[in-house]
C-alpha atoms as a PDB file:
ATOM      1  CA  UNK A   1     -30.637 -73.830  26.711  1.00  0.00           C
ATOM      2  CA  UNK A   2     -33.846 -73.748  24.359  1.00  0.00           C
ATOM      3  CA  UNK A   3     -34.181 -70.792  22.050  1.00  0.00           C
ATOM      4  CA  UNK A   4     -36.954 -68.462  23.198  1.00  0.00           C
ATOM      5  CA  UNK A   5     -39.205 -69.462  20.550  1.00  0.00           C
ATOM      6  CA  UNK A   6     -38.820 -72.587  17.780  1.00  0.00           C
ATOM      7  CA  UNK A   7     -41.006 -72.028  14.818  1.00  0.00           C
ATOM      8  CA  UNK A   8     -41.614 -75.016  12.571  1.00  0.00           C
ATOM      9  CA  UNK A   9     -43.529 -75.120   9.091  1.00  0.00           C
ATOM     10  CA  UNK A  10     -46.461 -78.078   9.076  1.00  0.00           C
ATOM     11  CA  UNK A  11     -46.434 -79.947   5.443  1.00  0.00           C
ATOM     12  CA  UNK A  12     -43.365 -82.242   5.041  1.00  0.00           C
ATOM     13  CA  UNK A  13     -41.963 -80.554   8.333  1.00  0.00           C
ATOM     14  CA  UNK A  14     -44.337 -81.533  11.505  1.00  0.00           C
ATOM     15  CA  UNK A  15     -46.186 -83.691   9.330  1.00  0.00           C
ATOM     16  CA  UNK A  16     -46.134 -85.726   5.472  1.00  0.00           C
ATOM     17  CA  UNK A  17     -48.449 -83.624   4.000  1.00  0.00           C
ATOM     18  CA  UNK A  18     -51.780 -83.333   4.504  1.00  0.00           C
ATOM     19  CA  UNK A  19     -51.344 -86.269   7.171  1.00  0.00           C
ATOM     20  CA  UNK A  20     -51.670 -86.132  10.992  1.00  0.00           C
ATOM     21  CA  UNK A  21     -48.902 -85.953  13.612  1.00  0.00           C
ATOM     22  CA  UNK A  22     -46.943 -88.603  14.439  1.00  0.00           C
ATOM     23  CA  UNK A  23     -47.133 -89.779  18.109  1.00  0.00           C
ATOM     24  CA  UNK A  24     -43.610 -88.933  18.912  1.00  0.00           C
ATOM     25  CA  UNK A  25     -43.287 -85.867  17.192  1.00  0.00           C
ATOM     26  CA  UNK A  26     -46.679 -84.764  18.859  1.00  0.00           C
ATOM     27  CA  UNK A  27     -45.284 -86.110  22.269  1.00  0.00           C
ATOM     28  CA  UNK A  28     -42.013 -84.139  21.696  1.00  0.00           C
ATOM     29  CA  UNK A  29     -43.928 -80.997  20.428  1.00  0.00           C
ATOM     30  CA  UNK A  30     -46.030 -80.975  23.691  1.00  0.00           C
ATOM     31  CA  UNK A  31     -42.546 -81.026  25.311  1.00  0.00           C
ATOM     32  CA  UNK A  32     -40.839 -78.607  23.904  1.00  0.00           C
ATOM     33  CA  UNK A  33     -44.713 -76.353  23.997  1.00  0.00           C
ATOM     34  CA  UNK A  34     -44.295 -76.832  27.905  1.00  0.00           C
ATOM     35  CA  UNK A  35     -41.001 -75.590  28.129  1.00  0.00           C
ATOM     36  CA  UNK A  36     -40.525 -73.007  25.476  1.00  0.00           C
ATOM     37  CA  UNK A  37     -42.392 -70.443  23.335  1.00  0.00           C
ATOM     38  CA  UNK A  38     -43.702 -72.479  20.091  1.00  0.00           C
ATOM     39  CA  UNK A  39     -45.071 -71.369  16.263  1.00  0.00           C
ATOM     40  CA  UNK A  40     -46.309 -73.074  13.535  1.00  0.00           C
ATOM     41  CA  UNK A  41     -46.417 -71.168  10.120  1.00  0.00           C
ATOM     42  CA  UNK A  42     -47.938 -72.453   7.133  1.00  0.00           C
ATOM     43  CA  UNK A  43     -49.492 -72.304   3.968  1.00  0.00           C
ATOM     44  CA  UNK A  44     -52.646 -74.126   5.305  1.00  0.00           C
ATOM     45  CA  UNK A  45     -55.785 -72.511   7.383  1.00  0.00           C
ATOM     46  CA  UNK A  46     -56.174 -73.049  10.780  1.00  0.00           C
ATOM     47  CA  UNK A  47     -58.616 -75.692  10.461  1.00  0.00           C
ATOM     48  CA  UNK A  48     -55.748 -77.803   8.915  1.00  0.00           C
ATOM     49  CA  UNK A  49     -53.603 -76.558  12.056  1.00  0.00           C
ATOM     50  CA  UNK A  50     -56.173 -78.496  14.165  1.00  0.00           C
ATOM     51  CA  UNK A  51     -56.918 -81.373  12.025  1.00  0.00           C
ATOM     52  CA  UNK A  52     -53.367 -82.169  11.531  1.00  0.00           C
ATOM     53  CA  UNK A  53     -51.519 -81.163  15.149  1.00  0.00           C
ATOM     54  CA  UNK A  54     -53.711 -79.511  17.772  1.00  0.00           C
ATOM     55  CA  UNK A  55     -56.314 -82.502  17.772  1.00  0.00           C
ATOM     56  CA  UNK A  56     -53.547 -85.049  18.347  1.00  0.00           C
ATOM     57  CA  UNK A  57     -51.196 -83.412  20.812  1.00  0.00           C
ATOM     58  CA  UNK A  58     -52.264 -83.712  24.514  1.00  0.00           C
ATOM     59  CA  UNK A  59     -51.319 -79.679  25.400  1.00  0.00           C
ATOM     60  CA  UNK A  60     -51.701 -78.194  29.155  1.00  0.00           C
ATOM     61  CA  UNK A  61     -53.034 -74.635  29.417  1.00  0.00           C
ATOM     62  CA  UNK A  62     -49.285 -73.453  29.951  1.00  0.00           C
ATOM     63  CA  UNK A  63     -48.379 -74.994  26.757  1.00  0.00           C
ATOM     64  CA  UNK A  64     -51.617 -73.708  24.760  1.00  0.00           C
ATOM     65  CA  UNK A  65     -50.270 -70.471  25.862  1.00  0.00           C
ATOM     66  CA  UNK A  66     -46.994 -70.482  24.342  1.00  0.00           C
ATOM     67  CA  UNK A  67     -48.179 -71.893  21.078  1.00  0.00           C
ATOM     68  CA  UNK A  68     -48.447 -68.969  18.305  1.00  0.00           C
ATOM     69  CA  UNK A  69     -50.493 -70.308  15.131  1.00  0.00           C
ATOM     70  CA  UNK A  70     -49.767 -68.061  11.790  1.00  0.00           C
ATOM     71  CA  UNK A  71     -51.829 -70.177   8.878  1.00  0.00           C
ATOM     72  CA  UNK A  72     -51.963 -69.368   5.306  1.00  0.00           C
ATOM     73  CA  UNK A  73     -47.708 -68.245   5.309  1.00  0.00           C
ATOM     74  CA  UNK A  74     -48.532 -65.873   8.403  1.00  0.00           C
ATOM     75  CA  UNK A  75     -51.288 -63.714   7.173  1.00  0.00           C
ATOM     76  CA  UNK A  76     -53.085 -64.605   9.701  1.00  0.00           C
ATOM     77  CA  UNK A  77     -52.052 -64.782  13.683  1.00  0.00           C
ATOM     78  CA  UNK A  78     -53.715 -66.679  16.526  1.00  0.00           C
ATOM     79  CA  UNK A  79     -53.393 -67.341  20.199  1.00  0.00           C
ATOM     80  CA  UNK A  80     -55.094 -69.274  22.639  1.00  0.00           C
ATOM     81  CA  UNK A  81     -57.254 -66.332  24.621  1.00  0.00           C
ATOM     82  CA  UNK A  82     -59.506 -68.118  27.259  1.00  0.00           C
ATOM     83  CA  UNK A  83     -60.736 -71.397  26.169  1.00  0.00           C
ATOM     84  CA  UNK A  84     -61.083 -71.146  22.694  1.00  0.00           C
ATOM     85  CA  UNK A  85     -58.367 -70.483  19.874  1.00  0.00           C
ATOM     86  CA  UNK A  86     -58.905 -66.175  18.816  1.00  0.00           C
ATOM     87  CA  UNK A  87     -57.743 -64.590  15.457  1.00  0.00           C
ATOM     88  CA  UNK A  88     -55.989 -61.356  16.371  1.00  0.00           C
ATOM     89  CA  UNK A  89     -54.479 -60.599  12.751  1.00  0.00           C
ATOM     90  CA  UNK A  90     -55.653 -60.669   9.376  1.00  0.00           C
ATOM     91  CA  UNK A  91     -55.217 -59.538   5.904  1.00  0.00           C
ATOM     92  CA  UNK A  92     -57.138 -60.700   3.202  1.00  0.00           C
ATOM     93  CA  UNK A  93     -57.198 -60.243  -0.329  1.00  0.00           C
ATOM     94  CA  UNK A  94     -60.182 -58.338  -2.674  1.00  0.00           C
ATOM     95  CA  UNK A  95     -62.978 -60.251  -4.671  1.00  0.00           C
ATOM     96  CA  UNK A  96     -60.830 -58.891  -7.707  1.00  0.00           C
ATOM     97  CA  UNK A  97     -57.731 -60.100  -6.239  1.00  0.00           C
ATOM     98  CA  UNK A  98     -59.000 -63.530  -5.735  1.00  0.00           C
ATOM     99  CA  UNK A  99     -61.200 -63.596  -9.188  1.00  0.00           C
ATOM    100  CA  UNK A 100     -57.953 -62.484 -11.114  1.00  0.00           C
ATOM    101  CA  UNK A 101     -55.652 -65.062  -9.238  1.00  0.00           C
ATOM    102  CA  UNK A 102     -58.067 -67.840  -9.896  1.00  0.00           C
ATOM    103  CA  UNK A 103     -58.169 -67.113 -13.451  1.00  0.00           C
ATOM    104  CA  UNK A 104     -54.348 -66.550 -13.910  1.00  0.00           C
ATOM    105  CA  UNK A 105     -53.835 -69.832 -12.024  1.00  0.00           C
ATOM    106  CA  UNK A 106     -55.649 -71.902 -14.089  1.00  0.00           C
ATOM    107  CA  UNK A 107     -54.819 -70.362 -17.595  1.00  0.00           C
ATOM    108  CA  UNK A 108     -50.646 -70.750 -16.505  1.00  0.00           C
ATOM    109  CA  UNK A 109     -51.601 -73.997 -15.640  1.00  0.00           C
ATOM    110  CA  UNK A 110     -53.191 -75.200 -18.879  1.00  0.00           C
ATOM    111  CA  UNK A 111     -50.438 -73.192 -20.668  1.00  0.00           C
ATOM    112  CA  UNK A 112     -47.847 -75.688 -18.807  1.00  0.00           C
ATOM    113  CA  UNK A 113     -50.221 -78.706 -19.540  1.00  0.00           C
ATOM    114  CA  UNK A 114     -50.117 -79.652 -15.330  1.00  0.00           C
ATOM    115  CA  UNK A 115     -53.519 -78.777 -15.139  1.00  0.00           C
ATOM    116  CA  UNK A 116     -56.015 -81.477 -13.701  1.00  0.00           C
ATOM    117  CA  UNK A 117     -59.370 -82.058 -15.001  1.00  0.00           C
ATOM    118  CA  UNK A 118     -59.985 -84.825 -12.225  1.00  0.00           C
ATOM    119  CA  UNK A 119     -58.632 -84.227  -8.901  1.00  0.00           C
ATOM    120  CA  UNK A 120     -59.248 -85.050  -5.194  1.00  0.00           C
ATOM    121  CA  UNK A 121     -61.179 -82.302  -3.991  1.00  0.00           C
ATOM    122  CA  UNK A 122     -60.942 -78.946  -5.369  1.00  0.00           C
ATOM    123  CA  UNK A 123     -57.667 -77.630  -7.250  1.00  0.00           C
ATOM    124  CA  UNK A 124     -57.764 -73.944  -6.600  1.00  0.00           C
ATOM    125  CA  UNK A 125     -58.741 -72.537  -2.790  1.00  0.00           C
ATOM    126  CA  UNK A 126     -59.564 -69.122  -1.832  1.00  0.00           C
ATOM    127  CA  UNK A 127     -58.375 -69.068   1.890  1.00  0.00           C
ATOM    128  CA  UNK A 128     -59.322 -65.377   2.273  1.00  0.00           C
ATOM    129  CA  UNK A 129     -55.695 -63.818   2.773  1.00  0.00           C
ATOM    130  CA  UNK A 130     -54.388 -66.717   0.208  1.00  0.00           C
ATOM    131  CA  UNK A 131     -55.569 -68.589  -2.622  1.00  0.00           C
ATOM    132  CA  UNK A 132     -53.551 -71.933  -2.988  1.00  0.00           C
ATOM    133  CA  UNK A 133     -53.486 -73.830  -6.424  1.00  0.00           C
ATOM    134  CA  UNK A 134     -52.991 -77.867  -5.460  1.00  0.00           C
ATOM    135  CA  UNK A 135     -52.382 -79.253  -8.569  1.00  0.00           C
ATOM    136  CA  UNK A 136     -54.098 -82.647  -7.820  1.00  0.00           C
ATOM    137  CA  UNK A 137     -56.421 -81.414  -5.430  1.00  0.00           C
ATOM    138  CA  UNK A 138     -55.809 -80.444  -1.695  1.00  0.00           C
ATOM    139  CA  UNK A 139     -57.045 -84.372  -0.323  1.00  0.00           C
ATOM    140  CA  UNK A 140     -54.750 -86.212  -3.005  1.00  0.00           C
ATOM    141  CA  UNK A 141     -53.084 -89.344  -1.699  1.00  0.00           C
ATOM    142  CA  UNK A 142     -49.177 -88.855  -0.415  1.00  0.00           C
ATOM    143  CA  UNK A 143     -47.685 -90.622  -3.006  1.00  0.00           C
ATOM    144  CA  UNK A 144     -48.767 -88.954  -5.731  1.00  0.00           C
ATOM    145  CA  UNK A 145     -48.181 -86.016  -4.485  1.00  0.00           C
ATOM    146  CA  UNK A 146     -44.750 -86.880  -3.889  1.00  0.00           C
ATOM    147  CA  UNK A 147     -44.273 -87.941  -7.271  1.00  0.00           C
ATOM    148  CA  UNK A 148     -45.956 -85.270  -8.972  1.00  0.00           C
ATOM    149  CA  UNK A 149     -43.331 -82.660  -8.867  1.00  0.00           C
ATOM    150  CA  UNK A 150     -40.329 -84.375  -6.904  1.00  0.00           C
ATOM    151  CA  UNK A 151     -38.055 -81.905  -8.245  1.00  0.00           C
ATOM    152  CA  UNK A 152     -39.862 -78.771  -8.002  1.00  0.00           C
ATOM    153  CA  UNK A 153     -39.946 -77.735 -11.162  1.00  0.00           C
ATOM    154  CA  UNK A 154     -43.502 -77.927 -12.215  1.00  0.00           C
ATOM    155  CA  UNK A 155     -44.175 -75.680  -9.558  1.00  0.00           C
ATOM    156  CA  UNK A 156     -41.551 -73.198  -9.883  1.00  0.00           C
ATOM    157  CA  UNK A 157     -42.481 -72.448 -13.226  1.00  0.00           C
ATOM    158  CA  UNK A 158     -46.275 -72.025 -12.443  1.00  0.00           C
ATOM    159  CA  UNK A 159     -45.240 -69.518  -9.553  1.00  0.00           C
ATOM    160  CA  UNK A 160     -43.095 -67.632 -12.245  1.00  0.00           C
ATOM    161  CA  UNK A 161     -45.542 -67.270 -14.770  1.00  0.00           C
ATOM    162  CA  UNK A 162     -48.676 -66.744 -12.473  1.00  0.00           C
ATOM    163  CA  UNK A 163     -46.147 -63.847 -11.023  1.00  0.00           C
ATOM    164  CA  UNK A 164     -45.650 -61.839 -13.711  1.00  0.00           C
ATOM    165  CA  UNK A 165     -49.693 -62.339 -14.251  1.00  0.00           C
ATOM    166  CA  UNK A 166     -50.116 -60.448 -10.921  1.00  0.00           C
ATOM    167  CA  UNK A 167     -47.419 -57.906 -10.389  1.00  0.00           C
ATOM    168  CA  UNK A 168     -48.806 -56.765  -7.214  1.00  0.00           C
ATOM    169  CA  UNK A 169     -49.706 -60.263  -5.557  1.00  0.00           C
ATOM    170  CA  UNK A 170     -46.570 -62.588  -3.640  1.00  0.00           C
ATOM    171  CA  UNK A 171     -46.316 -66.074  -5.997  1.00  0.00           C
ATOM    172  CA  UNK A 172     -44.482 -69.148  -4.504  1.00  0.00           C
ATOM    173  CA  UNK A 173     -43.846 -72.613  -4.180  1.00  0.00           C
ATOM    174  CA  UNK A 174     -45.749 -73.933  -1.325  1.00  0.00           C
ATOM    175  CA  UNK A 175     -45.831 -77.520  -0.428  1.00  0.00           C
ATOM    176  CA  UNK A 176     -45.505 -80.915  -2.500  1.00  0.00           C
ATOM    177  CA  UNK A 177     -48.394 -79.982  -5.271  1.00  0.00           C
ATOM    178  CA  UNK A 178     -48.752 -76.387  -4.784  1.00  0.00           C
ATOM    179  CA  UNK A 179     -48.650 -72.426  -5.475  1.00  0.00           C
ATOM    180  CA  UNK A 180     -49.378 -69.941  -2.658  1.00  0.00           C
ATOM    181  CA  UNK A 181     -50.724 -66.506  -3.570  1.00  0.00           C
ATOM    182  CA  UNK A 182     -50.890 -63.410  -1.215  1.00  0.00           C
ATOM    183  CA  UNK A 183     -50.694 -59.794  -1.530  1.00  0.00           C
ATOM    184  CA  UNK A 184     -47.131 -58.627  -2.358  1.00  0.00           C
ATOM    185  CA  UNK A 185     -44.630 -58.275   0.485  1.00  0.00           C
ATOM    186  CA  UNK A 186     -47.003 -60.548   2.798  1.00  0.00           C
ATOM    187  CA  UNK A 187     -45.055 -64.053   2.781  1.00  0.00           C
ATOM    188  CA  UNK A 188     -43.720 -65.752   5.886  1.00  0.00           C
ATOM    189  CA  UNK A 189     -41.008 -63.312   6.306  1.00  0.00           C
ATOM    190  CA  UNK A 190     -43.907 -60.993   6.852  1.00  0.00           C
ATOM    191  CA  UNK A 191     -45.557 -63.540   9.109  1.00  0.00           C
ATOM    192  CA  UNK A 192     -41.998 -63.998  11.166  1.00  0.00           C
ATOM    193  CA  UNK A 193     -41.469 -60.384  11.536  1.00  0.00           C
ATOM    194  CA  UNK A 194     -44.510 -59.684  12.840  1.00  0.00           C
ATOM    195  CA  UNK A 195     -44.208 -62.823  15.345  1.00  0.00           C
ATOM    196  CA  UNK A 196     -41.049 -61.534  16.600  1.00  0.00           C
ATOM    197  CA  UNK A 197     -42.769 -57.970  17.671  1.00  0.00           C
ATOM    198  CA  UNK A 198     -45.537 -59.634  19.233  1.00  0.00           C
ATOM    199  CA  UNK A 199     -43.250 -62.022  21.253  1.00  0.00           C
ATOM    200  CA  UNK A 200     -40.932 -59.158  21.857  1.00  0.00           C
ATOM    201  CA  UNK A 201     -38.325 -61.330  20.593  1.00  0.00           C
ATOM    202  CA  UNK A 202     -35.318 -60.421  18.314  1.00  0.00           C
ATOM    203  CA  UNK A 203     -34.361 -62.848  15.819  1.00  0.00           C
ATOM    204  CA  UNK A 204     -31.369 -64.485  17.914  1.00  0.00           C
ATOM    205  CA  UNK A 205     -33.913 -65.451  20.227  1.00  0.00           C
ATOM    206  CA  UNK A 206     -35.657 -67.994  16.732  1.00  0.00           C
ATOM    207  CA  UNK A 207     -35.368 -71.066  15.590  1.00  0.00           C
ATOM    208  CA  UNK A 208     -37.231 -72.017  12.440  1.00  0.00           C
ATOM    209  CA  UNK A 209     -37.661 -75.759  10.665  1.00  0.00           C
ATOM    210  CA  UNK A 210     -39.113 -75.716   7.541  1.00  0.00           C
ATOM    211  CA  UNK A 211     -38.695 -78.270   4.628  1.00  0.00           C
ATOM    212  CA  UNK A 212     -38.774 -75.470   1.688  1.00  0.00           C
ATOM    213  CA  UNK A 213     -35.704 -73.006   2.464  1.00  0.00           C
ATOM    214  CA  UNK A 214     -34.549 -73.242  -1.298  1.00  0.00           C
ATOM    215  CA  UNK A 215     -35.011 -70.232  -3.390  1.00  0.00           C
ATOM    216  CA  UNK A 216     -38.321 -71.307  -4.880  1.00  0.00           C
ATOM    217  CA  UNK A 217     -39.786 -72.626  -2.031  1.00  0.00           C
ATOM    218  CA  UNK A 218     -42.476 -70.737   0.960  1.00  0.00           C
ATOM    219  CA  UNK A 219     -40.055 -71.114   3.805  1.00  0.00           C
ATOM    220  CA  UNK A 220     -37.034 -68.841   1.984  1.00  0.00           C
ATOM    221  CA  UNK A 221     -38.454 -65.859   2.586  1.00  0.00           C
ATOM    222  CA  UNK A 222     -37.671 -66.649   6.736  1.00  0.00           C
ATOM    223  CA  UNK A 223     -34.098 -66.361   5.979  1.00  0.00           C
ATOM    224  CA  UNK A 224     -34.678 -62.845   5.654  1.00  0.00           C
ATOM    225  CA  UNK A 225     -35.831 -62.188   9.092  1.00  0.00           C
ATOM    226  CA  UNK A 226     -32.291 -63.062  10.610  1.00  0.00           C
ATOM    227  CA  UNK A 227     -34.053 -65.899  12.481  1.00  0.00           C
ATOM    228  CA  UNK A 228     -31.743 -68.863  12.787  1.00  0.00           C
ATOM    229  CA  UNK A 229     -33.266 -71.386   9.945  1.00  0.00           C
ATOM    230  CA  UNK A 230     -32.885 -75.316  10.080  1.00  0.00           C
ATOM    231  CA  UNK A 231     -33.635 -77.027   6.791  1.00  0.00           C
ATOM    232  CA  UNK A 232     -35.267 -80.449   7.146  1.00  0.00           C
ATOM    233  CA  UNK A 233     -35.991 -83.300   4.183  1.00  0.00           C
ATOM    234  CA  UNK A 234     -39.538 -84.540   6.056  1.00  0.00           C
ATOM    235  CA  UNK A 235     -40.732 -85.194   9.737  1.00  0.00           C
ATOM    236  CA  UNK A 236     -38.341 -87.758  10.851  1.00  0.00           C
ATOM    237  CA  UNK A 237     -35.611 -85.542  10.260  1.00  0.00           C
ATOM    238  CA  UNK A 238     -37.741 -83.083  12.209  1.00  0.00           C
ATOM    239  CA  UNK A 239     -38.106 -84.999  15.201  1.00  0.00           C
ATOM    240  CA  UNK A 240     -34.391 -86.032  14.890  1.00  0.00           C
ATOM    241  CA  UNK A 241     -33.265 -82.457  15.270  1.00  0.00           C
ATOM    242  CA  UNK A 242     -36.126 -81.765  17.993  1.00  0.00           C
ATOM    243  CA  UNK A 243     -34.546 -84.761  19.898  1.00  0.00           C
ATOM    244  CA  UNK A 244     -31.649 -83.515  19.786  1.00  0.00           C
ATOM    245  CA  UNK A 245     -32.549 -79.653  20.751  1.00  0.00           C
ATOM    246  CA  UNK A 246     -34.482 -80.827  23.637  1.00  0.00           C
ATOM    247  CA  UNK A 247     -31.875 -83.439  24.496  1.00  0.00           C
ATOM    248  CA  UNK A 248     -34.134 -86.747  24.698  1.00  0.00           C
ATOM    249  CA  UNK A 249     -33.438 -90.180  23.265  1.00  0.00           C
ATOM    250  CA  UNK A 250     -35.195 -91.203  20.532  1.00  0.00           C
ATOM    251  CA  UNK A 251     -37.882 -94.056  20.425  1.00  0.00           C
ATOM    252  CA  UNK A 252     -36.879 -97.625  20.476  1.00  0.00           C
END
């Protein structure tokens, strides 16, 4: 039987980063959307929710339904109300939260020498409930963003140092480049257990993929939760295990 909900994180999880779907993970994610109760919680805003999945995966209204969308590490909650996707949750942080996490960001990362006077696209984001640091900018090819930090390192120590910066702000690792920032206590554990009361769901009922369940990384914190937690290495591994959980062959 399918778990009452599956939960999956979207960089190097449904998706390489920053990339769009691949047609068989999007054809088995419209699957598993039809049969089961389905979440996606991330780092990223909802815009990159719909760049990246929702405008490549051919959904019927029963499967918009089930879909629960929790961008930027589940500080945010939406659901498909009607015909158009609603927000129903969020908490953002202050201008002085954002202007002090900016600053602290930057300085850490000059400290460190990782910071990037040319990038692609912008290197720090204010996403309203999280400001993201991508150290080579948020549209930076895949390859060098899998080479930047393959080890996690870089970004470990940024997230340690920015964190003692901002006692009463969450730090971590987020995805291949970069640093998440939220308000303390408000990390996808917060996201999860907030997803599980609106479902009505106890944590038995969970599965969760994400690529980032080491100590350092943006998914840990969903090990808290109870929820049963699959670690993946990247989307293929991904679809793999979703192959397997919805008992289809793969593709030739």
């Amino acid at each position: 039987m399918l778990p009452a909900l599956v939960a999956f994180d979207l960089d190097d999880t449904l998706t390489a980063s920053k990339a769009t779907i691949d047609p068989e993970m999007a054809a088995l994610f419209a699957d598993l959307a039809e049969r089961t109760q389905v979440a996606i919680i991330s780092g990223g805003m909802l815009s990159q929710f719909q760049r990246q999945v929702l405008d490549h995966v051919s959904l019927s209204e029963r499967a918009r339904e089930h879909l629960h969308l929790l961008p930027t590490c589940g500080t945010r909650y939406v659901r498909w109300r009607g015909d158009r996707w609603q927000e129903l949750r969020a908490v953002s942080l202050t201008p002085d939260q954002v202007e002090a996490a900016c600053a602290a960001i930057e300085r850490r990362a000059r400290e460190q020498g990782i910071w990037e006077d040319e990038t692609w696209g912008p290197a720090i984001e204010n996403r309203g409930s999280q400001i993201t640091y991508s150290a080579l900018g948020q549209s930076a090819p895949g390859e060098r963003k899998a080479a930047w930090d393959p080890d996690g390192g870089k970004r470990a120590r940024l997230a340690r140092a920015v964190g003692a910066d901002l006692p009463e702000l969450s730090v971590r690792s987020g995805g291949a480049t970069s640093v998440d920032i939220t308000l303390a206590g408000i990390d996808k554990a917060y996201g999860m257990r907030h997803l599980l009361a609106d479902a009505g769901l106890d944590p038995d009922d969970v599965v969760f993929f994400g690529d980032r369940l080491d100590p350092d990384g943006n998914d840990y914190p969903v090990l808290s939760t109870g929820v049963t937690c699959r670690e993946v290495t990247n989307p293929a591994d991904t679809a793999a295990q979703l192959r397997a959980l919805l008992g289809v062959a793969g593709s030739q």
